[in-house]
Structures are given as structure tokens and as C-alpha cells.
C-alpha atoms as a PDB file:
ATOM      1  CA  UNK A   1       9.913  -9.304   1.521  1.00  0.00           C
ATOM      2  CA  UNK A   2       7.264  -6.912  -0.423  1.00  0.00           C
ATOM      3  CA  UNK A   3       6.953  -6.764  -3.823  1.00  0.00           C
ATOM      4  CA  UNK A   4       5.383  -4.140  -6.287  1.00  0.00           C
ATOM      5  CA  UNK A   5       4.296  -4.726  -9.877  1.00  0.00           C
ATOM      6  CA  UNK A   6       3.046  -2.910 -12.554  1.00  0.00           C
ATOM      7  CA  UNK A   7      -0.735  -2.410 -12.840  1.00  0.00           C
ATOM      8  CA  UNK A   8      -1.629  -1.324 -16.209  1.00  0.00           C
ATOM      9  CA  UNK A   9      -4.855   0.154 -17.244  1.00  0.00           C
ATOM     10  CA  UNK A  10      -6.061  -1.279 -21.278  1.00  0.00           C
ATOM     11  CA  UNK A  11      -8.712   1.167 -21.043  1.00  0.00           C
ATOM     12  CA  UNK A  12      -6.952   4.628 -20.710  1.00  0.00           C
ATOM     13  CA  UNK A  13      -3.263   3.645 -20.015  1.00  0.00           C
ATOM     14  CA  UNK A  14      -3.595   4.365 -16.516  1.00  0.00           C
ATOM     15  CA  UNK A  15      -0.143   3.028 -14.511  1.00  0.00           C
ATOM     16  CA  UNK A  16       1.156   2.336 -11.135  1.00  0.00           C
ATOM     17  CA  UNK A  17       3.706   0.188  -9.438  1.00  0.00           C
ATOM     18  CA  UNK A  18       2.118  -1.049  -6.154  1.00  0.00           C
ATOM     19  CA  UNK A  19       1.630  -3.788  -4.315  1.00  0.00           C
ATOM     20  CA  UNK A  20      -2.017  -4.547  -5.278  1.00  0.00           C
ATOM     21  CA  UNK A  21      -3.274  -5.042  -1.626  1.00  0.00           C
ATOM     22  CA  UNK A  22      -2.113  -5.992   1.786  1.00  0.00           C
ATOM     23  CA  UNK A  23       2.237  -6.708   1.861  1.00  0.00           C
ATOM     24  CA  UNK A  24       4.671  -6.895   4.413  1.00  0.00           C
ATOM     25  CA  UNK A  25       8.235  -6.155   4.199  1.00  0.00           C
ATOM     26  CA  UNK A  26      10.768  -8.751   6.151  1.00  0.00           C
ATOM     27  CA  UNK A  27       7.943  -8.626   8.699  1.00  0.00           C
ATOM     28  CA  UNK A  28       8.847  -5.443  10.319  1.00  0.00           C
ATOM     29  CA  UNK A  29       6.446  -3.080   7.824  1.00  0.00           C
ATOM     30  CA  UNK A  30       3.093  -4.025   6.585  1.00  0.00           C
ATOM     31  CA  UNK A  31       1.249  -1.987   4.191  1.00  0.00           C
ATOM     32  CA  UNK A  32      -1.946  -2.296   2.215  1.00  0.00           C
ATOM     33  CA  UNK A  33      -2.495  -0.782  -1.523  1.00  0.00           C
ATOM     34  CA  UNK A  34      -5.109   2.064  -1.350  1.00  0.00           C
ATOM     35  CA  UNK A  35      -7.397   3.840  -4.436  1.00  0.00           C
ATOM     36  CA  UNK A  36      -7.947   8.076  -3.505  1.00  0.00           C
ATOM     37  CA  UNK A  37     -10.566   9.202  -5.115  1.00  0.00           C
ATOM     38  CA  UNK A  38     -10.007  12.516  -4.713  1.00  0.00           C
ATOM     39  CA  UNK A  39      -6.129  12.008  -6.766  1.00  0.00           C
ATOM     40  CA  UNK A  40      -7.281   9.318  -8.503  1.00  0.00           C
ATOM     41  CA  UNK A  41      -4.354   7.763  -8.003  1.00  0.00           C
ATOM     42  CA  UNK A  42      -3.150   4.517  -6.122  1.00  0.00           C
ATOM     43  CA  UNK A  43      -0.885   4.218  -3.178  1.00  0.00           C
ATOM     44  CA  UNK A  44       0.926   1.818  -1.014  1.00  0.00           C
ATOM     45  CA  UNK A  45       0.162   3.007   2.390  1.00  0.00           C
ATOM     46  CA  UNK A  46       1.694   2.174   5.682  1.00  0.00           C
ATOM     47  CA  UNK A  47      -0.854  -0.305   8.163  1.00  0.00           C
ATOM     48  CA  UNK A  48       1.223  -1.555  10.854  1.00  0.00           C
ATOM     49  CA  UNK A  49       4.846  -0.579  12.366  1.00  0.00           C
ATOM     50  CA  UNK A  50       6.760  -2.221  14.700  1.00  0.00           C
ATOM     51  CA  UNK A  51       6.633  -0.642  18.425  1.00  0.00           C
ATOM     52  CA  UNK A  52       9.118  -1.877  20.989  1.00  0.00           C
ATOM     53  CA  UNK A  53       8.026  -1.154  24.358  1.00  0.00           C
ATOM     54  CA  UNK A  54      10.018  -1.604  28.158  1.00  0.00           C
ATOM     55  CA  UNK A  55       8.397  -2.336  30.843  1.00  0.00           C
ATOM     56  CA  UNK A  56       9.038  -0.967  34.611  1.00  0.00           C
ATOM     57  CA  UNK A  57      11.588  -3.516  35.180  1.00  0.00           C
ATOM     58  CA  UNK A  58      13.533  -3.118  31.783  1.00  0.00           C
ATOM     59  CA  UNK A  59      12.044  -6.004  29.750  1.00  0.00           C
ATOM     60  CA  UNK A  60      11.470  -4.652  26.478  1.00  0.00           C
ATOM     61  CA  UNK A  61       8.677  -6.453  24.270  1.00  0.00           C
ATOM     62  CA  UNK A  62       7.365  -6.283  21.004  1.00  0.00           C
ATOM     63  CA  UNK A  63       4.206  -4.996  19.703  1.00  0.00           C
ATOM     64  CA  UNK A  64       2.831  -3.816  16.150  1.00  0.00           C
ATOM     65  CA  UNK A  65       1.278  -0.256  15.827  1.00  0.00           C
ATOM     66  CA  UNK A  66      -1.454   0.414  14.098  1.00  0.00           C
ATOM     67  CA  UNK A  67      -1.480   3.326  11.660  1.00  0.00           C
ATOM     68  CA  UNK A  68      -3.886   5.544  10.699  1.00  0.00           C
ATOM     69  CA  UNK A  69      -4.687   4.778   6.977  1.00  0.00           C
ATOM     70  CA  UNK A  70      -5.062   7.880   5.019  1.00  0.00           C
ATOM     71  CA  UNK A  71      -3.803   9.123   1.494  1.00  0.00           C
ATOM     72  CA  UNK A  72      -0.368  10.460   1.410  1.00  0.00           C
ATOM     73  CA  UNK A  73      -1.022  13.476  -0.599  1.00  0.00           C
ATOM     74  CA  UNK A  74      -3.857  15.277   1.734  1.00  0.00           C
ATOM     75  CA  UNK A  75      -5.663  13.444   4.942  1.00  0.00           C
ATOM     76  CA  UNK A  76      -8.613  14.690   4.054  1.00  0.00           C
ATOM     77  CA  UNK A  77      -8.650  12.969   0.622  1.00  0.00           C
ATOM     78  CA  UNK A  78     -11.429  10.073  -0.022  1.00  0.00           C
ATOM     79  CA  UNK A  79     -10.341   6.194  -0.490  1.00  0.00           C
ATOM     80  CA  UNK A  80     -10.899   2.757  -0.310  1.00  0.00           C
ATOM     81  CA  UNK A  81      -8.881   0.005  -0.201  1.00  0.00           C
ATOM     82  CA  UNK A  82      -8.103  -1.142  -4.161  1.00  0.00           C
ATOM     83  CA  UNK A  83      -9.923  -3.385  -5.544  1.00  0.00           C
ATOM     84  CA  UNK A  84      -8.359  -3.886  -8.880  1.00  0.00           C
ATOM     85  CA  UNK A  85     -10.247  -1.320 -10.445  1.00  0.00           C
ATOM     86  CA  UNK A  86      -8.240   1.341 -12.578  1.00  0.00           C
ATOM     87  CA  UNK A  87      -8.557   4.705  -9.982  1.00  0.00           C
ATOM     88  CA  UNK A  88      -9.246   7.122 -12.966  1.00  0.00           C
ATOM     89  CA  UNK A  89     -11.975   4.917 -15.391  1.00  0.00           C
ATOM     90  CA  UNK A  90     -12.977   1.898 -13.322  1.00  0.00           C
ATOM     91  CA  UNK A  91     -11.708  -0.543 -14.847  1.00  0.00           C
ATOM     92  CA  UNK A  92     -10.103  -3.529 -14.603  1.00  0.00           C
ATOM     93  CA  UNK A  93      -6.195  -3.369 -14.236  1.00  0.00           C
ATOM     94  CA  UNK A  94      -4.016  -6.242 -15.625  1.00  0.00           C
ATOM     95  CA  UNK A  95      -0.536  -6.977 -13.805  1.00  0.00           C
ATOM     96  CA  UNK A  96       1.847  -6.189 -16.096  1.00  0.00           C
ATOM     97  CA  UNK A  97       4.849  -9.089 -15.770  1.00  0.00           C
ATOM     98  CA  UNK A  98       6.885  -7.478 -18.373  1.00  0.00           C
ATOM     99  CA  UNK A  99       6.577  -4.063 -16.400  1.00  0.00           C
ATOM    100  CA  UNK A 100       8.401  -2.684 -13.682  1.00  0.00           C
ATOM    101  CA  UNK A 101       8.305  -4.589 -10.178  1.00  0.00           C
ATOM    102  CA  UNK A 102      11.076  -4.143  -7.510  1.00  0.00           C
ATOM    103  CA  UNK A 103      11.054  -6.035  -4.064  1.00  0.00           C
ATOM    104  CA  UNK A 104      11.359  -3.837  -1.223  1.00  0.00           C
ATOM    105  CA  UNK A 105      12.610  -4.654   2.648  1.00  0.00           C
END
């Protein structure tokens, strides 16, 4: 099961409830935490999907996709994968326990 926090920036109050890096939800969803540069903004973008595939004979078997990672407001946006760093000032975000957080399937 996935689960998002709060990341907090002390700096210029910068917030977002993400993952903070790679997750997978009951196994059937991955995702990995990304920083756009051009939104300045951070996101929780899909990696890997299930694919179930059948063969000529009618076995079906199971295989993961892999997604093209991009940010969800425009393809064409720049990003990297987060680093911890606050998306707007650079720096540092704390993981705020107190904060929102939610577990997600």
C-alpha cells in the first residue's frame, strides 16, 4: 500500500502531499515522485502498470508496463526525479508528520 505525506518547505512555505520517491500501491501500481521545473511543482507520477497478456493457446500471463514518465500538466514540461529539494527555492523539504498523509491502493 502507498502512502503520501506532507512535504513542507521552512523556507517559503512551499507544500505538497506526495510520496517523496519511488511507491507502489498493493503491487499492482508503482509510481515515483517527480520535481517539473517548468510548474515548479511536485508530482506523483505513474512508472509501471500491470499488463496481462494471452498467449496463442489462451494462457494469459502477467507482465508490468513501463510508462512513459512525463509531467502531468504538459509533456513537454522539464523534470527530474525529486530529490528532496523544495521545487520553487531549492531547498530542503521536511516531512511534515503532523500534516496531511493518506494511504492509497
Amino acid at each position: 500500500m502507498g502512502y503520501c505525506r506532507e512535504h513542507l518547505c521552512p523556507k517559503c512555505g512551499y507544500k505538497a502531499v506526495v510520496s517523496g520517491g519511488p511507491d507502489v500501491g498493493m503491487a499492482m501500481r508503482y509510481t515515483l515522485t517527480i520535481s517539473c521545473r517548468d510548474c515548479q511543482d511536485l508530482y506523483d507520477v505513474g512508472w509501471l502498470d500491470p499488463k496481462f497478456v494471452t498467449d496463442p493457446e489462451g494462457q494469459s500471463s502477467f507482465q508490468w508496463k513501463q510508462l512513459r514518465l512525463r509531467c502531468p500538466e504538459d509533456a513537454r514540461h522539464q523534470w527530474e526525479p525529486y530529490t528532496g529539494h523544495c521545487p520553487v527555492c531549492s531547498s530542503t523539504l521536511q516531512i511534515n508528520e503532523e500534516g496531511e498523509g493518506y494511504h492509497w491502493d
